[in-house]
N, C-alpha and C. Protein backbone atom coordinates (compact mmCIF):
# COMPACT_ATOMS: atom_id res chain seq x y z
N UNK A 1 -21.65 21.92 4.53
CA UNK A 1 -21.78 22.77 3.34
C UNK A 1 -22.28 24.14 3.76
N UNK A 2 -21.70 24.70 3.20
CA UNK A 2 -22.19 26.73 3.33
C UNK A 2 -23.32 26.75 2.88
N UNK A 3 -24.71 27.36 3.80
CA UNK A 3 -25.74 28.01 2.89
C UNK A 3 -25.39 29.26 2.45
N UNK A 4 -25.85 28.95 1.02
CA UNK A 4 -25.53 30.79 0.48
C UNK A 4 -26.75 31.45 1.02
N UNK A 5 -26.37 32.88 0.64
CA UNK A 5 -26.98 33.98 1.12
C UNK A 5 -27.60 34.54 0.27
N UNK A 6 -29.23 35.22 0.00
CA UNK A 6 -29.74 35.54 -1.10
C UNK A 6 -29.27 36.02 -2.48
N UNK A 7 -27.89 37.05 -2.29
CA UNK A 7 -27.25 37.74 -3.15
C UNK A 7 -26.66 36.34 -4.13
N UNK A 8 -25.82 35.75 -3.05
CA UNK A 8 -25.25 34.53 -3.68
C UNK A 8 -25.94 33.70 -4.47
N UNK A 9 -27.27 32.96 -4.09
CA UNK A 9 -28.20 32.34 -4.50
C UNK A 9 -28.37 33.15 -6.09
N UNK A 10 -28.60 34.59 -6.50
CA UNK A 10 -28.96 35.14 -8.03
C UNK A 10 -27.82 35.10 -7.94
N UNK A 11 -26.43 35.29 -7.82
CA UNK A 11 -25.45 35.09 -8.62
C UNK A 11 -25.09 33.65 -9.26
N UNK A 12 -25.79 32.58 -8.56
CA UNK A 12 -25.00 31.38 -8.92
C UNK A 12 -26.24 31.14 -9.98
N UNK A 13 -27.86 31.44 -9.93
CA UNK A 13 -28.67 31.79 -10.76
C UNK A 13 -28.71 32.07 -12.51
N UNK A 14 -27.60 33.32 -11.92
CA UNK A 14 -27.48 33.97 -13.51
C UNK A 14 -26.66 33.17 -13.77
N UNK A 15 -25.53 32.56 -13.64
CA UNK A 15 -24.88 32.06 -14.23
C UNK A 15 -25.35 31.07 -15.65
N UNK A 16 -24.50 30.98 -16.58
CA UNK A 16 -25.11 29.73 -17.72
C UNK A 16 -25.12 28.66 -17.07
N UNK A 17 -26.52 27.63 -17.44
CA UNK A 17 -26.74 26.40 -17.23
C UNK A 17 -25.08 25.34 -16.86
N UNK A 18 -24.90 25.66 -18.29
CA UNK A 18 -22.95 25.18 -18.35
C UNK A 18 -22.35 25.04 -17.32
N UNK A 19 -22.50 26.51 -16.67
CA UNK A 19 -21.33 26.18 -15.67
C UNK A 19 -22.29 25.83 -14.46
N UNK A 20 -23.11 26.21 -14.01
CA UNK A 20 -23.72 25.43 -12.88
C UNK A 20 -23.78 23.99 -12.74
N UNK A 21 -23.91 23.18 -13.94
CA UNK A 21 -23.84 22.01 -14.12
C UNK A 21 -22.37 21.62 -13.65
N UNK A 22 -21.26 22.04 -14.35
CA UNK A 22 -20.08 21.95 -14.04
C UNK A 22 -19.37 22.11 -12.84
N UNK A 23 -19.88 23.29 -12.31
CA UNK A 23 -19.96 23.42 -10.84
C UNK A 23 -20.48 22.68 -9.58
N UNK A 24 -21.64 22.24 -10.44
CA UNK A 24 -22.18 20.98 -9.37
C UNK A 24 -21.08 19.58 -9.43
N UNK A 25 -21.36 19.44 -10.83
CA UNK A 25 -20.29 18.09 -10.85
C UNK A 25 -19.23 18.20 -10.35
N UNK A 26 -18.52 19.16 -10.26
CA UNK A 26 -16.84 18.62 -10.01
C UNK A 26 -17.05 18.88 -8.47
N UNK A 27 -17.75 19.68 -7.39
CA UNK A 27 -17.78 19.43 -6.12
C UNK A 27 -18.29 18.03 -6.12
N UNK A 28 -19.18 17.49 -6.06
CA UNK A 28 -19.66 15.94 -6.52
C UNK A 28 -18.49 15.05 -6.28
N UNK A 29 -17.51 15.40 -7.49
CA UNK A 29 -16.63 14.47 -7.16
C UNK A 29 -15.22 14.46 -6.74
N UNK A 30 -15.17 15.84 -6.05
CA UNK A 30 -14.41 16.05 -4.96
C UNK A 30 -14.60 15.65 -3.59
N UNK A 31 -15.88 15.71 -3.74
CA UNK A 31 -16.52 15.52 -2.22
C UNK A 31 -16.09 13.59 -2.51
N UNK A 32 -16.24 13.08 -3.51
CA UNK A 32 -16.33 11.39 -3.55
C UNK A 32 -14.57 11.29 -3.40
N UNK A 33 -14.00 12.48 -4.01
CA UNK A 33 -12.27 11.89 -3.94
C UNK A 33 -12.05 11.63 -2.47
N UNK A 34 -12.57 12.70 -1.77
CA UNK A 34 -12.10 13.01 -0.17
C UNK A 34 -12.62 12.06 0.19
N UNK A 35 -14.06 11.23 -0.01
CA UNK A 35 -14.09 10.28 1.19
C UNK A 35 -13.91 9.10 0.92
N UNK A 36 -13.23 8.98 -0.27
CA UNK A 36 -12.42 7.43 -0.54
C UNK A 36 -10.83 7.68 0.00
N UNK A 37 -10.43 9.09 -0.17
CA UNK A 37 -8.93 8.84 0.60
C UNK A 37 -9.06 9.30 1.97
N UNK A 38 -10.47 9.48 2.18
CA UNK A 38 -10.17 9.43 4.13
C UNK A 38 -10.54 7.89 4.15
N UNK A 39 -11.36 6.72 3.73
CA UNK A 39 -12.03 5.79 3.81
C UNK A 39 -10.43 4.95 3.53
N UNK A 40 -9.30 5.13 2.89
CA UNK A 40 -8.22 4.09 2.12
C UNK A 40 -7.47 4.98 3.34
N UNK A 41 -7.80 6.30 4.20
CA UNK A 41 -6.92 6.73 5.34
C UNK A 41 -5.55 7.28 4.72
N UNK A 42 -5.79 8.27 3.54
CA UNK A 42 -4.52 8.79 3.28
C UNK A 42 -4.79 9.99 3.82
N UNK A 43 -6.35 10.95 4.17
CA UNK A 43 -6.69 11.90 4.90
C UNK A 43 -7.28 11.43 5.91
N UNK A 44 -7.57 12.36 7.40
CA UNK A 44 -8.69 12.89 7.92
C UNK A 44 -9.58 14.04 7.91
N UNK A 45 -10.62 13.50 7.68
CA UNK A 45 -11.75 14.61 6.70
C UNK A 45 -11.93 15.18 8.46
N UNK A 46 -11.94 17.00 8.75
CA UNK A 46 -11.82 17.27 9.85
C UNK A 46 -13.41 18.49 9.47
N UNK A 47 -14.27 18.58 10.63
CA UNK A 47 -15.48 19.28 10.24
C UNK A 47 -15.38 20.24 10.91
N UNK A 48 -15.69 21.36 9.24
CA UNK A 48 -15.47 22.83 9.39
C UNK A 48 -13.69 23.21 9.25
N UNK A 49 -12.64 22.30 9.18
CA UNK A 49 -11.74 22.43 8.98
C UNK A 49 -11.07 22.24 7.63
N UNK A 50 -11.45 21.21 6.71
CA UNK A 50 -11.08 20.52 5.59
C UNK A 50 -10.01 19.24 6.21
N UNK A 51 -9.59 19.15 5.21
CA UNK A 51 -8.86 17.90 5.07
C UNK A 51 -7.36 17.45 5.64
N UNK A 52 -7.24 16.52 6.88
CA UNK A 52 -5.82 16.82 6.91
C UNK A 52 -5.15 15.21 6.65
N UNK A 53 -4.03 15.72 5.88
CA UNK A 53 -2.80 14.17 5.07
C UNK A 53 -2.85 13.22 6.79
N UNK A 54 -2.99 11.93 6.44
CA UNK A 54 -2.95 11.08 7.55
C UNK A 54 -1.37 11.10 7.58
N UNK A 55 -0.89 10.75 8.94
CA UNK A 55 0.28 10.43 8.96
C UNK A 55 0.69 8.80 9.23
N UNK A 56 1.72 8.13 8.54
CA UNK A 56 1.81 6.49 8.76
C UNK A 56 2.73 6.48 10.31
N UNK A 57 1.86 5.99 11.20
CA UNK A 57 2.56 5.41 12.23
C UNK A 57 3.12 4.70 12.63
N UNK A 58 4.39 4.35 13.97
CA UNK A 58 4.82 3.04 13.62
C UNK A 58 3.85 2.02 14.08
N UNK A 59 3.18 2.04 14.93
CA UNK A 59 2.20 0.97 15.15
C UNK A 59 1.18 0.54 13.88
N UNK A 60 1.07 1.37 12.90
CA UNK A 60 0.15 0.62 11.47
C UNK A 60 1.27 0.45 11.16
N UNK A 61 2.46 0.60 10.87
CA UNK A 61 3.06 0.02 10.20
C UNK A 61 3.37 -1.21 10.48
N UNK A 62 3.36 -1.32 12.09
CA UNK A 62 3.68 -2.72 12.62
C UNK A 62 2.29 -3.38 12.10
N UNK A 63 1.43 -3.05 12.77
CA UNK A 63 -0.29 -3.84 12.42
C UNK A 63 -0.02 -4.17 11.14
N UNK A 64 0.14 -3.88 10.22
CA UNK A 64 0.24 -3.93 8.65
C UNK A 64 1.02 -5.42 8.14
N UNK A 65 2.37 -5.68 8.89
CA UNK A 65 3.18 -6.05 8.55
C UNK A 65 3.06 -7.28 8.99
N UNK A 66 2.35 -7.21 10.37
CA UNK A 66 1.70 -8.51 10.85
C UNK A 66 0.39 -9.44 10.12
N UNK A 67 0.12 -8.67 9.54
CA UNK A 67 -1.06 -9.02 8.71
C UNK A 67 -0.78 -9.84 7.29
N UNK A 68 0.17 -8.77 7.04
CA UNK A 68 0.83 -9.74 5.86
C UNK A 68 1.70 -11.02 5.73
N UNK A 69 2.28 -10.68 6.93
CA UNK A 69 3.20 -12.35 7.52
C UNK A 69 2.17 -13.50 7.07
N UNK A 70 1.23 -13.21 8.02
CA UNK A 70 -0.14 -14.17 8.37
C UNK A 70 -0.43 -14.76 6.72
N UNK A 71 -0.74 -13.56 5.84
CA UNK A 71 -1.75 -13.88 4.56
C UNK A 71 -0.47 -14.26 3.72
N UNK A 72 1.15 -14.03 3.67
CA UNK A 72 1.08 -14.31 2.53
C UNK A 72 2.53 -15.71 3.39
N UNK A 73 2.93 -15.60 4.49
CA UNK A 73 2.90 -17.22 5.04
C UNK A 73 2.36 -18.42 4.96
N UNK A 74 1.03 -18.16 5.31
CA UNK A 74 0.02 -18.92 4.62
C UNK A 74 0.10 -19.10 3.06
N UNK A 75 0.33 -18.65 2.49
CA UNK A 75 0.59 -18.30 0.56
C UNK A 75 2.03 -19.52 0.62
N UNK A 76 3.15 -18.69 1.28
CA UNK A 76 4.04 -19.30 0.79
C UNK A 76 3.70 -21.18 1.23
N UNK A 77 3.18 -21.26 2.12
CA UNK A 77 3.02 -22.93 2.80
C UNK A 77 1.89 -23.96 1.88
N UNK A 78 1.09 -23.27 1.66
CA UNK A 78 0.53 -23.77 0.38
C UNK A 78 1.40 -23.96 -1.04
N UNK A 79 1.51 -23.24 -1.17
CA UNK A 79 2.69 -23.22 -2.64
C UNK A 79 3.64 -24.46 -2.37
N UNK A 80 4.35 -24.33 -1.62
CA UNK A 80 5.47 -25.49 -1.20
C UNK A 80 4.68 -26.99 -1.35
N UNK A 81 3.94 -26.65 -0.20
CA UNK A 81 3.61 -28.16 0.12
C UNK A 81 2.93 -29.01 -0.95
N UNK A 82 1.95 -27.90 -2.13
CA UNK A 82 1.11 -28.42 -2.75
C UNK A 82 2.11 -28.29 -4.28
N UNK A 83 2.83 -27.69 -3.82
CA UNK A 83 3.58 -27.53 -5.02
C UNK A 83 3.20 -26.82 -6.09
N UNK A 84 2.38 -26.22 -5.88
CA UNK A 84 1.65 -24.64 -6.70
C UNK A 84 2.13 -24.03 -7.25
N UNK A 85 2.70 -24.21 -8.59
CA UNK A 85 3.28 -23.55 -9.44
C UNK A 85 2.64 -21.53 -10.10
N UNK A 86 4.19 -20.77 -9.87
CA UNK A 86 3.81 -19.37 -9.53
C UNK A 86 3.50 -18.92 -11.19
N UNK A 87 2.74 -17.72 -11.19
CA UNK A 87 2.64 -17.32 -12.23
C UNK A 87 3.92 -16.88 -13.01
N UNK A 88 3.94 -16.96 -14.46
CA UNK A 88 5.49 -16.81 -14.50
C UNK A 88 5.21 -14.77 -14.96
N UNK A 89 4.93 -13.81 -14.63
CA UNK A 89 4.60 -13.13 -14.47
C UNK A 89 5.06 -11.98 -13.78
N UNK A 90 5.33 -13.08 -12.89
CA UNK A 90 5.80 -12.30 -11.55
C UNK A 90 7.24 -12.05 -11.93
N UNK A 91 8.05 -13.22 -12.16
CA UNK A 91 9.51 -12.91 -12.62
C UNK A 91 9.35 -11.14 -13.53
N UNK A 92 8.48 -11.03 -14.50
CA UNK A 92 8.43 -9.88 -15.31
C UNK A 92 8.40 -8.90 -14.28
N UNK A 93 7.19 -8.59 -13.03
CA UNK A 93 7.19 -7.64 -12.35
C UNK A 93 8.35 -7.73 -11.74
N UNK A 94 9.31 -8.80 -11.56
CA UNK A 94 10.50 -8.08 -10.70
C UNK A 94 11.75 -7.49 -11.74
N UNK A 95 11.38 -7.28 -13.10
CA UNK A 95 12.27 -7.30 -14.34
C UNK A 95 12.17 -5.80 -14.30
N UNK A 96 10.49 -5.59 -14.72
CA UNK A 96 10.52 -4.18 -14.16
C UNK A 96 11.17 -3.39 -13.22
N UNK A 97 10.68 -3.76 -12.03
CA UNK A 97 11.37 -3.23 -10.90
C UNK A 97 12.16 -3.09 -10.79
N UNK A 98 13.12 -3.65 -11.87
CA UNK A 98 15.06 -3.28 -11.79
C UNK A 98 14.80 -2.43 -12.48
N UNK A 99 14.29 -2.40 -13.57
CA UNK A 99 14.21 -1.56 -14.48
C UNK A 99 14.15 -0.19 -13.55
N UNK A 100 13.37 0.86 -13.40
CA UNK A 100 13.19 1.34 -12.84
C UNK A 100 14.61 2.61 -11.72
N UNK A 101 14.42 3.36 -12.12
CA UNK A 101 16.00 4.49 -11.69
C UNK A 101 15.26 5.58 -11.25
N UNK A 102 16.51 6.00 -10.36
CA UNK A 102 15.75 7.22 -9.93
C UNK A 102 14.84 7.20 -8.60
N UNK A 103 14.26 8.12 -8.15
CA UNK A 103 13.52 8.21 -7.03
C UNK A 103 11.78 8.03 -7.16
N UNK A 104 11.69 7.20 -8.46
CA UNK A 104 10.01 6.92 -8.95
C UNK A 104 9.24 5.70 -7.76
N UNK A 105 9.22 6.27 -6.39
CA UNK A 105 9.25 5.55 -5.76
C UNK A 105 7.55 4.56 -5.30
N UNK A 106 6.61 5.63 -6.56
CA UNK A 106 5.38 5.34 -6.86
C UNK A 106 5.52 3.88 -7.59
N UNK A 107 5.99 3.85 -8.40
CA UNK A 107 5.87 2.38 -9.48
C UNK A 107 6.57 1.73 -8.60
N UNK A 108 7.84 1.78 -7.93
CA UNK A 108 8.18 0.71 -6.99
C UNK A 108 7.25 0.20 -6.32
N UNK A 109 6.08 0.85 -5.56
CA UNK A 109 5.52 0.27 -4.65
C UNK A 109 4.18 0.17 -5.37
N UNK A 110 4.22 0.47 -6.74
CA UNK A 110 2.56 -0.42 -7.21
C UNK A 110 3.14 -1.89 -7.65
N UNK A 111 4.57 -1.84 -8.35
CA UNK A 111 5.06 -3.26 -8.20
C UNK A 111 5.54 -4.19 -7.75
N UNK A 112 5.83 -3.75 -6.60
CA UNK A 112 5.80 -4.13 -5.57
C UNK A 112 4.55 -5.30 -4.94
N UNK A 113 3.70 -4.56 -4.80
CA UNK A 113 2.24 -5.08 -4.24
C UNK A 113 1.99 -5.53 -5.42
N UNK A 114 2.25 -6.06 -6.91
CA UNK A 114 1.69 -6.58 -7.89
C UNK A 114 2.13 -7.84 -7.75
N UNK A 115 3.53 -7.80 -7.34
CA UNK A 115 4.39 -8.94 -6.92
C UNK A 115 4.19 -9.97 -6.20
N UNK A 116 3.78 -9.42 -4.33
CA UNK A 116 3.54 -9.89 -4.06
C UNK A 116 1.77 -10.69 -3.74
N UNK A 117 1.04 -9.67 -4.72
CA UNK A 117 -0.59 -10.32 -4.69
C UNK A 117 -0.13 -11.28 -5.81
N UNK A 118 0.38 -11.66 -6.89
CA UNK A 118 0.79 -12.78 -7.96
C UNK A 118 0.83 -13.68 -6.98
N UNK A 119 1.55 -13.46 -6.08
CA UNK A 119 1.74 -15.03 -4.73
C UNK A 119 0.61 -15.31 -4.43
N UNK A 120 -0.28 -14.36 -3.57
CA UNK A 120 -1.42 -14.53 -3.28
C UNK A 120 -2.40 -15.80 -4.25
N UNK A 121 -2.61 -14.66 -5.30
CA UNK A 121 -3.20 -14.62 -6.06
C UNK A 121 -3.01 -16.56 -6.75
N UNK A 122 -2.20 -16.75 -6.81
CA UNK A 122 -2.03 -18.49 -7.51
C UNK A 122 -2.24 -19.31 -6.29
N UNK A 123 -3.01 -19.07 -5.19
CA UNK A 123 -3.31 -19.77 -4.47
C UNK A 123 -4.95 -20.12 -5.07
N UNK A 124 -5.23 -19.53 -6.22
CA UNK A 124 -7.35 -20.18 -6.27
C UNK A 124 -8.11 -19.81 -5.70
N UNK A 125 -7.61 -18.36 -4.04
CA UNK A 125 -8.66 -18.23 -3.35
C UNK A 125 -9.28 -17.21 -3.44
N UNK A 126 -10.52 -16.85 -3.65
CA UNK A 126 -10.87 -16.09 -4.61
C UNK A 126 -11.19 -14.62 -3.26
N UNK A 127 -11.69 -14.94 -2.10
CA UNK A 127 -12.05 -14.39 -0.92
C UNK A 127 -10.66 -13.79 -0.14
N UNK A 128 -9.33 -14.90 -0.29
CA UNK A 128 -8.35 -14.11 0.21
C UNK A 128 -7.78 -13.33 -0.31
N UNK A 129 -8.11 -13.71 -1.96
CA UNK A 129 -7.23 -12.66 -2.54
C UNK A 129 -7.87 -11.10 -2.50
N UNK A 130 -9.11 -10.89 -2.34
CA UNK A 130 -9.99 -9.96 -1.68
C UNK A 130 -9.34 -9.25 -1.05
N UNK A 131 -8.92 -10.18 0.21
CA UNK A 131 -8.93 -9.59 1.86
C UNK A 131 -7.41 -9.11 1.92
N UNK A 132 -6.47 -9.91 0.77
CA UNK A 132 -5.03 -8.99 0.68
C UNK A 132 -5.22 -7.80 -0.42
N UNK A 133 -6.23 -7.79 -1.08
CA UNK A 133 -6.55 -6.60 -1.74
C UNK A 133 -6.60 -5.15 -1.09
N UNK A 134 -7.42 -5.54 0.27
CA UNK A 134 -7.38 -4.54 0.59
C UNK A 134 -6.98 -4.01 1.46
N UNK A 135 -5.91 -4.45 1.59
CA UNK A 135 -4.47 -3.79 2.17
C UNK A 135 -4.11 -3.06 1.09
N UNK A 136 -4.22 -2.80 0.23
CA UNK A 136 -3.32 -2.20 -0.51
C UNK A 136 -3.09 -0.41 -0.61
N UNK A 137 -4.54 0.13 -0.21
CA UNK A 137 -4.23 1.61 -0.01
C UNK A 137 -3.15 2.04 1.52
N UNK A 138 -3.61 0.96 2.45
CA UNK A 138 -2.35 0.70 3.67
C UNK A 138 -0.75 0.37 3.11
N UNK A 139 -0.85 -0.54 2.18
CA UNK A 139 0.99 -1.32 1.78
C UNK A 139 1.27 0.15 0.93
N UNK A 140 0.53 1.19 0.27
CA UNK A 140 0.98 2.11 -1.04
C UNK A 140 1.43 3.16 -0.20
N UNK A 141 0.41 3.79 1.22
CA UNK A 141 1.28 5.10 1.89
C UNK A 141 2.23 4.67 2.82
N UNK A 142 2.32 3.24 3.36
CA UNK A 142 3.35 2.23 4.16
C UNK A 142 4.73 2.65 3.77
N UNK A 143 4.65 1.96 2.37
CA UNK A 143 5.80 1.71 1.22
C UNK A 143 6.30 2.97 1.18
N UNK A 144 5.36 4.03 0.81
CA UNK A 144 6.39 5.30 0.40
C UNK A 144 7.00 6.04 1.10
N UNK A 145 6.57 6.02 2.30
CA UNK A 145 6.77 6.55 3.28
C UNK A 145 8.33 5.91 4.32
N UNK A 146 8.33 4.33 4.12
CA UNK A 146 9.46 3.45 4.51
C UNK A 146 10.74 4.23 3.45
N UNK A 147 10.11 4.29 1.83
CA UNK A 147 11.32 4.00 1.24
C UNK A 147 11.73 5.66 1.15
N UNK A 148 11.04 6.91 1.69
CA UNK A 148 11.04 8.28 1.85
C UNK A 148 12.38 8.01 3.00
N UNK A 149 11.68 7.29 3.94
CA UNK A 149 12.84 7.31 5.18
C UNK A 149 14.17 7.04 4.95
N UNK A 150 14.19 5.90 3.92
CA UNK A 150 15.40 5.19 3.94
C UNK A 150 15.13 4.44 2.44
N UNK A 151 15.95 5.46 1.60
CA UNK A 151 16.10 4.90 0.22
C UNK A 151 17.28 3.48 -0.19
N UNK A 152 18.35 3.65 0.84
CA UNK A 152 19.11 2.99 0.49
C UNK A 152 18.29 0.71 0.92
N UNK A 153 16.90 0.71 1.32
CA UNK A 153 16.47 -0.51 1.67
C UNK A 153 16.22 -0.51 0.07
N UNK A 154 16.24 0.20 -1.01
CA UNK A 154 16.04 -0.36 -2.33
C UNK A 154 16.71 -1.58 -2.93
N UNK A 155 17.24 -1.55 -2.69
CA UNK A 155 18.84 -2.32 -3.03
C UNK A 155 18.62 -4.07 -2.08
N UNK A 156 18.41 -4.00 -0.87
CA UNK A 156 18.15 -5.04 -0.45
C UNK A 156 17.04 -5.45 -0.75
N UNK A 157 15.50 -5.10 -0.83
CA UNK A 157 14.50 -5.21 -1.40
C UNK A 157 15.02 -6.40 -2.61
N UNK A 158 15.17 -5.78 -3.82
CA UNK A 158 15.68 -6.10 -4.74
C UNK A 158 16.23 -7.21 -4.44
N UNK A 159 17.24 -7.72 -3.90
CA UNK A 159 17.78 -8.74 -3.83
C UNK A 159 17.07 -9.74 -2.89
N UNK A 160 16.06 -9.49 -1.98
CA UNK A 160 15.06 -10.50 -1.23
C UNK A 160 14.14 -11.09 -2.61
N UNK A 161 13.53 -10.03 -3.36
CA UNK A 161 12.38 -10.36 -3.96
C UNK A 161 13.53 -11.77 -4.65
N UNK A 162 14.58 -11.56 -5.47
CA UNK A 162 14.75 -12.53 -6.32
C UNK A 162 15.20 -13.74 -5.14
N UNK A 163 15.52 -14.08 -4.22
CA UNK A 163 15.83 -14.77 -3.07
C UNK A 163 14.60 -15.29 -2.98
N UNK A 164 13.49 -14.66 -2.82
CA UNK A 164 12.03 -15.13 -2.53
C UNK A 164 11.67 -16.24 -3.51
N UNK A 165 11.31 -15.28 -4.91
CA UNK A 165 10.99 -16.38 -6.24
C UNK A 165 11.69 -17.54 -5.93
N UNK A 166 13.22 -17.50 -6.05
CA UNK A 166 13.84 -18.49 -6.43
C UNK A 166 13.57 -19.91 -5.24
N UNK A 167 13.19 -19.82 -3.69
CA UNK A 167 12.69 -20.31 -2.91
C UNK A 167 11.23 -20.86 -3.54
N UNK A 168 10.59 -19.77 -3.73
CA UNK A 168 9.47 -20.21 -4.11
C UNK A 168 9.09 -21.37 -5.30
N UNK A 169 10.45 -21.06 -6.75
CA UNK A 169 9.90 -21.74 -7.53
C UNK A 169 10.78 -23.44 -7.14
N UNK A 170 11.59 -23.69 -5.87
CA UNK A 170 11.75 -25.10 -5.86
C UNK A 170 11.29 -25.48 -4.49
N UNK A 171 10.19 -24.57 -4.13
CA UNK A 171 9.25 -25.26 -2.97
C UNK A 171 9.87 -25.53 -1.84
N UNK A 172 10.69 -24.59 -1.57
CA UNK A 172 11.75 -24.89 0.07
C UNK A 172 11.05 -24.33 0.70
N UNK A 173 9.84 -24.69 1.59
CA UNK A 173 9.66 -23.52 2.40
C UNK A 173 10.25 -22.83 3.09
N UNK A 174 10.87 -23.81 3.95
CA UNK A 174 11.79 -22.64 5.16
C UNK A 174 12.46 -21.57 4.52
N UNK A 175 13.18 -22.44 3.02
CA UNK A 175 14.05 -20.76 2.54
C UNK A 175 12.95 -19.59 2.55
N UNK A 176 12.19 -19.78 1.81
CA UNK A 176 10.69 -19.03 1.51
C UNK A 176 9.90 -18.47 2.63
N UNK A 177 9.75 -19.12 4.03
CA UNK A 177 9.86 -18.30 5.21
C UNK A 177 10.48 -17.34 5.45
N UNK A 178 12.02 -18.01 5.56
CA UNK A 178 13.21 -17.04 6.31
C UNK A 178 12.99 -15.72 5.23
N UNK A 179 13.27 -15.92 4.42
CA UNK A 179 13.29 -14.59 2.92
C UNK A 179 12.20 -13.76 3.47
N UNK A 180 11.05 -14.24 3.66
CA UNK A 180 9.84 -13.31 3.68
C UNK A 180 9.91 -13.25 5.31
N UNK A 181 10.26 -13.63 6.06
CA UNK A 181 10.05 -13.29 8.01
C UNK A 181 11.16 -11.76 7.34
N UNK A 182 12.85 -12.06 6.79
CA UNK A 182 13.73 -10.95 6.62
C UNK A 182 12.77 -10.11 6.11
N UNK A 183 12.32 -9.84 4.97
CA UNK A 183 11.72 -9.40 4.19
C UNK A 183 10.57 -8.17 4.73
N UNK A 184 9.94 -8.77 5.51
CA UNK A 184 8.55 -7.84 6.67
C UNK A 184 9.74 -8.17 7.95
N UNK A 185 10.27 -7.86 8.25
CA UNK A 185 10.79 -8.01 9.78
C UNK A 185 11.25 -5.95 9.88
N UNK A 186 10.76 -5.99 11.23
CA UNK A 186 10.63 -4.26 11.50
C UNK A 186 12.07 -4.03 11.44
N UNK A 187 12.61 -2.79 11.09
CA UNK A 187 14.06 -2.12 10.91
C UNK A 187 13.89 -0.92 11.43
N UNK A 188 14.71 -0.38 12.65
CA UNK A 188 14.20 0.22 13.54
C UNK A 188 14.57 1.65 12.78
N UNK A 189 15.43 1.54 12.14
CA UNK A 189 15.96 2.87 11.21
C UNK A 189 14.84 3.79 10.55
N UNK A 190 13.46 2.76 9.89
CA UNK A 190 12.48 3.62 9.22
C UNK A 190 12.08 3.81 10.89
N UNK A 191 11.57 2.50 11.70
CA UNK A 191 9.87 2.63 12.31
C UNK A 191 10.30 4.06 13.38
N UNK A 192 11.49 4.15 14.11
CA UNK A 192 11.75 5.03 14.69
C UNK A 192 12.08 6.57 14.62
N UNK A 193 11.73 6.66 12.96
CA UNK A 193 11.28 8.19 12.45
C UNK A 193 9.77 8.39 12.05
N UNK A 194 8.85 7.13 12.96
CA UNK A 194 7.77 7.45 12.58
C UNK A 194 6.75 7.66 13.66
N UNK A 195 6.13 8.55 14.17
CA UNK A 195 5.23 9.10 15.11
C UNK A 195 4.38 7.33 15.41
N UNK A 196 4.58 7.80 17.16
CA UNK A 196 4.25 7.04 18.06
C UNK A 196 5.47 5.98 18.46
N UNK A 197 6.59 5.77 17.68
CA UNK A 197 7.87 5.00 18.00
C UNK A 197 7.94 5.15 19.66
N UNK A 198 8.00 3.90 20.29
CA UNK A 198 8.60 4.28 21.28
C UNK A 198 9.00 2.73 22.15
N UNK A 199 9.07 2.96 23.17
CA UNK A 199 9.76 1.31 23.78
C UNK A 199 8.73 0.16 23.94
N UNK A 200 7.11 0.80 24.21
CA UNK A 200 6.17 -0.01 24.32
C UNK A 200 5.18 -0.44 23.06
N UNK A 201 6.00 0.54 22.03
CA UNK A 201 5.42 0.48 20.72
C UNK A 201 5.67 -0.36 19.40
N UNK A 202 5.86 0.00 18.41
CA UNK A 202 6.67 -1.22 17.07
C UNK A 202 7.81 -0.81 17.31
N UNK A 203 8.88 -1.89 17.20
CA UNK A 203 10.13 -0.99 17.22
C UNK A 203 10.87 -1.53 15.89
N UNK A 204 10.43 -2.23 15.28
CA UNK A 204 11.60 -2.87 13.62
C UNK A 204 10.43 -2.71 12.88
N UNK A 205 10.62 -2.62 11.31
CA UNK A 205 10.07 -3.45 10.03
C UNK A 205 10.71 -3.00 9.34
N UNK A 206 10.21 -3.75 7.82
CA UNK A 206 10.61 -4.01 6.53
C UNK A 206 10.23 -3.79 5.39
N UNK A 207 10.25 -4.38 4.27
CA UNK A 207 10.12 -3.67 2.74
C UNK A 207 8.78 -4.43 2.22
């Protein structure tokens, strides 16, 4: 923070109560915006510089994608075996998601992740559904950034998710694997327009 300088100090002085108050508050909670989106990593807060946009790499994107295999694999193998009936809910979020035209590529990917935490989520666990929670400021600049690269994966998206449900609601796992391994499996088309791509690095993913 700048110390002001005496002059500065009676100017911010005279000012009405009003706006000093106002002035205080909204730095307050600028200063709180910036360090929840450097903390969710959509910035790096840089000192004495301000703020610079994070960029999605392919290696988080890979890290990311691996993570989710894990949490929602686990999801689908429970469901099957125990026979865990899905929220019917979810069918709606993918109703939406057709719904949906145009390049609104924000609501795709909040329903997206609504979609797939519903899976999560009808598993009862109250701690995992937590821990896939908070992936989610990672899956929101992931997502937009995949479907920035390559709009035309909309279309297949779309047709996995209903491939998925329909696995899901007669408990096949393997279909319900294979759908979701296709589904997160790297596609070298986005990861290789994304800083750090390279032969020792991620080289595929998915939607």
């Amino acid at each position: 923070m700048n110390v002001m300088t005496p002059p500065q100090m009676q100017d911010a002085e005279s000012r009405p109560a009003r706006e000093r108050v106002y002035a205080h508050v909204r730095e307050q909670i600028l200063r709180e915006a910036f360090h929840r989106l450097e903390a969710e990593r959509f910035i790096d807060l840089l000192p004495r510089r301000g703020a610079l946009v994070r960029q999605v790499t392919a290696q988080e994107l890979a890290d990311l994608y691996e993570a989710r295999r894990m949490i929602e694999g686990y999801a689908v193998a429970r469901i099957c075996r125990e026979r865990i009936v899905l929220p019917e809910t979810m069918e709606g979020v993918l109703d939406r998601l057709d719904a949906i035209a145009g390049s609104d590529h924000f609501a795709r990917v909040e329903l997206n992740r609504e979609f797939h935490f519903g899976m999560v989520q009808a598993l009862g666990n109250e701690v995992l559904s937590e821990l896939y929670q908070s992936l989610g400021a990672r899956q929101q600049r992931v997502a937009m950034r995949a479907l920035a690269v390559d709009p035309g994966r909309i279309e297949r998206i779309r047709v996995e998710h209903r491939d998925f449900i329909a696995a899901l609601r007669a408990f096949d796992e393997g279909r319900a694997r294979a759908v979701l391994d296709e589904h997160l499996r790297p596609v070298t088309g986005v990861v290789s327009r994304l800083p750090g791509y390279g032969p020792s690095g991620a080289s595929e993913e998915g939607g």
